[in-house]
C-alpha atoms as a PDB file:
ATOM      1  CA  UNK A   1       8.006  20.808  -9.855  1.00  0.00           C
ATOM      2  CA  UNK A   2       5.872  19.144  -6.828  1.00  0.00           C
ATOM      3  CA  UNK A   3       7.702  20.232  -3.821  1.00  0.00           C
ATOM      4  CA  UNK A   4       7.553  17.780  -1.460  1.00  0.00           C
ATOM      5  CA  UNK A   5      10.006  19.209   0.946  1.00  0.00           C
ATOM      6  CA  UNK A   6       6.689  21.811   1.655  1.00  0.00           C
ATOM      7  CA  UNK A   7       4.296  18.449   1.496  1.00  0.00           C
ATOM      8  CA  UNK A   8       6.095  17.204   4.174  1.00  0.00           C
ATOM      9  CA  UNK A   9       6.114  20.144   6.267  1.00  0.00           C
ATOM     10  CA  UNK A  10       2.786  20.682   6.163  1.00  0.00           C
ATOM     11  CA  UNK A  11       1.877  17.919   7.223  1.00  0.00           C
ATOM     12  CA  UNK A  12       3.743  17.533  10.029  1.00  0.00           C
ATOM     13  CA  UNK A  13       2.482  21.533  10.563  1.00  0.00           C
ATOM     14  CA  UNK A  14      -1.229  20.973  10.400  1.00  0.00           C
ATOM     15  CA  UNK A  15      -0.377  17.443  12.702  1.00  0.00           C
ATOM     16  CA  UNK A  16       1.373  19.395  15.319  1.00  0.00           C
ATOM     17  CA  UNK A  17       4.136  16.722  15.091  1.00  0.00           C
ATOM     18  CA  UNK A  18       8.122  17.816  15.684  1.00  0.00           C
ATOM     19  CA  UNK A  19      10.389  16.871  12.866  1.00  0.00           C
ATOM     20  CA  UNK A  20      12.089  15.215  15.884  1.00  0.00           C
ATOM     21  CA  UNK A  21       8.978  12.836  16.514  1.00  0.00           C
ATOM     22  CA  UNK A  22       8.790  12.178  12.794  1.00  0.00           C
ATOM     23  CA  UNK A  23      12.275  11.314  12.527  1.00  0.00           C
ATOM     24  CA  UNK A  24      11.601   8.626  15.307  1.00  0.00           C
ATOM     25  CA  UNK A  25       8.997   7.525  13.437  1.00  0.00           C
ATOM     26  CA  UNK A  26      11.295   6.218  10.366  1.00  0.00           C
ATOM     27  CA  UNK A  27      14.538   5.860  12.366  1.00  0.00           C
ATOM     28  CA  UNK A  28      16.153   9.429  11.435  1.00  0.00           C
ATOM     29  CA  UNK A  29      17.508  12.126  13.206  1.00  0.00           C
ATOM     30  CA  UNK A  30      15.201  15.513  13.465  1.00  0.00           C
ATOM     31  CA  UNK A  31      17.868  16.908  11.409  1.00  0.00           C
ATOM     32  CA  UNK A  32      16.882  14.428   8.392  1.00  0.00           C
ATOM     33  CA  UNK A  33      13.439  15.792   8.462  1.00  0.00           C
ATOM     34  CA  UNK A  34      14.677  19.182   8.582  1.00  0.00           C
ATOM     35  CA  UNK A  35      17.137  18.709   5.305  1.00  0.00           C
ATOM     36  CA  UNK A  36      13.937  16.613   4.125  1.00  0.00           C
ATOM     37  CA  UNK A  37      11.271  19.795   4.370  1.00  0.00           C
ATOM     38  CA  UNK A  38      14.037  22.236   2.743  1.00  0.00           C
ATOM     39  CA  UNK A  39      14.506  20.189  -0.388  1.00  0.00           C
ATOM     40  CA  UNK A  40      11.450  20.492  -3.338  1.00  0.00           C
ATOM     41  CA  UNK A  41      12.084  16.872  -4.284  1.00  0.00           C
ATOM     42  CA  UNK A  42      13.001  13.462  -2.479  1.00  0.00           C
ATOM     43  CA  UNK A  43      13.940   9.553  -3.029  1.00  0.00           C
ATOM     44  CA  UNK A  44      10.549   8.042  -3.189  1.00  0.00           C
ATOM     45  CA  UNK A  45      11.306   5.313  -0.477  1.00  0.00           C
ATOM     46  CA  UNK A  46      11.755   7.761   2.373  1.00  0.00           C
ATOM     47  CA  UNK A  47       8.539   9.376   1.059  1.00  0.00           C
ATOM     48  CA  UNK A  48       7.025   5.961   1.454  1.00  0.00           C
ATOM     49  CA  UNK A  49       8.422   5.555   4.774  1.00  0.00           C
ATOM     50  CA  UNK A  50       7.163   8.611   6.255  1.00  0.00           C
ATOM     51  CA  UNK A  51       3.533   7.679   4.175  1.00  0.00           C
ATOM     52  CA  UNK A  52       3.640   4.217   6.556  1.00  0.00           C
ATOM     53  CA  UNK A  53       4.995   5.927   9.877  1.00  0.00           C
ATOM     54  CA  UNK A  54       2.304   8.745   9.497  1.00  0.00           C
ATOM     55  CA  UNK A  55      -0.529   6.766   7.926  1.00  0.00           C
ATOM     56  CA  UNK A  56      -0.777   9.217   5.478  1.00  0.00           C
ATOM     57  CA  UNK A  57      -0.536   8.733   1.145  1.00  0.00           C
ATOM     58  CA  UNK A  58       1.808  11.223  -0.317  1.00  0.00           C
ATOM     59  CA  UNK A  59       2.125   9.455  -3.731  1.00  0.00           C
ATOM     60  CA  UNK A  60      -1.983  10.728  -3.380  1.00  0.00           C
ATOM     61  CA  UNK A  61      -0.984  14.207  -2.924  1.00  0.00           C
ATOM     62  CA  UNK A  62       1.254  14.209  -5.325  1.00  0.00           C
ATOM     63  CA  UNK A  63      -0.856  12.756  -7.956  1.00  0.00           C
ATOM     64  CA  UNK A  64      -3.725  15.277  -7.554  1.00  0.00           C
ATOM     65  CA  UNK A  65      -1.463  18.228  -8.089  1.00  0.00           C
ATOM     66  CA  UNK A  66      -0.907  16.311 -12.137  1.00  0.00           C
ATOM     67  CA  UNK A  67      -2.903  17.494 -15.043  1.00  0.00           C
ATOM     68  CA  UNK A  68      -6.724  15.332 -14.724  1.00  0.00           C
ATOM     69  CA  UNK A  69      -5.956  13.976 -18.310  1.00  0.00           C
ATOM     70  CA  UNK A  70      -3.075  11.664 -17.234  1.00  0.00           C
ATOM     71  CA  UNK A  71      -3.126   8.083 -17.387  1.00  0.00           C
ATOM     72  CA  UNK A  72      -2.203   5.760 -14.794  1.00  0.00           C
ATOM     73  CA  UNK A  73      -2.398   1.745 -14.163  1.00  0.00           C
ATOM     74  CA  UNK A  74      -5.550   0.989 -12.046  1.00  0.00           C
ATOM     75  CA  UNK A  75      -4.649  -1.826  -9.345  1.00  0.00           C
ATOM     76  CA  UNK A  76      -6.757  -4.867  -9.094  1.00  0.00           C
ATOM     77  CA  UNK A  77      -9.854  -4.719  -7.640  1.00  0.00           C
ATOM     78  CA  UNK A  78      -8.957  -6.318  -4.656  1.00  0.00           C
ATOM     79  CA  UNK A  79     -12.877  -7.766  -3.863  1.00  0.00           C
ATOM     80  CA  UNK A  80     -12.570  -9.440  -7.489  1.00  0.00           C
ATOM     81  CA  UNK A  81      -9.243 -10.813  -6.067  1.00  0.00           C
ATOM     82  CA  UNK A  82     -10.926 -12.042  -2.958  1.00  0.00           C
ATOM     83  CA  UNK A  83     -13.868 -13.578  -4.522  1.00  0.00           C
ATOM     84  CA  UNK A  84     -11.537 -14.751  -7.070  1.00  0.00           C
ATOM     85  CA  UNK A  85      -9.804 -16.555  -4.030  1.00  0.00           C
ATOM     86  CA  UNK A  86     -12.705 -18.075  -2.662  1.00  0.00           C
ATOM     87  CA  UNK A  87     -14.035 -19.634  -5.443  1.00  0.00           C
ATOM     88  CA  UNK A  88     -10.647 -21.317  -5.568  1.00  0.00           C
ATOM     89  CA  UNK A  89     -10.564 -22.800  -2.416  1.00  0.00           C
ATOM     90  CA  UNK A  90     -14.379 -24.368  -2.950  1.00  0.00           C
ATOM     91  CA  UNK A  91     -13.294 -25.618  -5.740  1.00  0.00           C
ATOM     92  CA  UNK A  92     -10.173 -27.184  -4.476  1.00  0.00           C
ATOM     93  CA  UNK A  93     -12.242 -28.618  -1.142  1.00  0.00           C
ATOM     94  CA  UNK A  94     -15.404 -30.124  -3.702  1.00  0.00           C
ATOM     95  CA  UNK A  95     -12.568 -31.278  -5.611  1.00  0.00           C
ATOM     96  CA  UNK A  96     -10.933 -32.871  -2.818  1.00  0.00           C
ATOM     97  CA  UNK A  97     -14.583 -34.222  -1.797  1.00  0.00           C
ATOM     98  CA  UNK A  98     -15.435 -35.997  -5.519  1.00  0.00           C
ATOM     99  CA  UNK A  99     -12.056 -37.511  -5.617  1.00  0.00           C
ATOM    100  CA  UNK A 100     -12.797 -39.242  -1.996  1.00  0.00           C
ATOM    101  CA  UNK A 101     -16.410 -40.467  -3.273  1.00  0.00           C
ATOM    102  CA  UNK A 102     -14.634 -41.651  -6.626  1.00  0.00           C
ATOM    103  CA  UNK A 103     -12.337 -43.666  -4.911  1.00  0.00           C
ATOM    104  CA  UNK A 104     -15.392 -44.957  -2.532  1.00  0.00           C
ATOM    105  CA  UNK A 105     -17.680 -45.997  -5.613  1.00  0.00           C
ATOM    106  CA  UNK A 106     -14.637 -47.583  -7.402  1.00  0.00           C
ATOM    107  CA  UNK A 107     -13.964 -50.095  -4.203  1.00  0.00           C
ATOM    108  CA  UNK A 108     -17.721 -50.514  -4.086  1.00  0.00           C
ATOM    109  CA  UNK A 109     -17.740 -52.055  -7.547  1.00  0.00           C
ATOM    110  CA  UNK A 110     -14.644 -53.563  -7.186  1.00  0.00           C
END
């Protein structure tokens, strides 16, 4: 088992952060983070709260300590999104541009 009681803790260990100032952080008591760093597992969306307060990507951790072999979903290449975007919205505007001169040439001829 990943322990991520001892994640946690070292973290805030090699940070020089109190479990106090972490707790303020995600709107919990010290004592949360204390019960937090004694337990070897935890609910995933406090573990993503404390990744936001902290800046820091536990889910990464965690995944590096699984076998290399493993498969996982890749996201989106988020420039392909972008450009993907963009491309969009020129087309839209040109689009918006030919159906102005359309309407222009079709009073011109009546």
């Amino acid at each position: 088992m990943i322990d991520t009681g001892k994640m946690i803790l070292d973290y805030i260990t090699k940070n020089k952060m109190s479990k106090t100032e972490l707790g303020n952080k995600i709107d919990r008591r010290g004592i949360s983070i204390t019960n937090y760093t004694r337990t070897k597992g935890i609910h995933t969306g406090i573990l993503l709260n404390i990744s936001h307060a902290v800046k820091h990507n536990f889910f990464r951790d965690i995944a590096d300590q699984l076998p290399a072999d493993y498969t996982y979903i890749k996201p989106e290449d988020m420039t392909l999104h972008k450009e993907k975007d963009n491309l969009i919205a020129e087309l839209q505007e040109e689009n918006k541009v030919l159906k102005i001169q359309n309407e222009i040439l079709l009073r011109i001829k009546g």
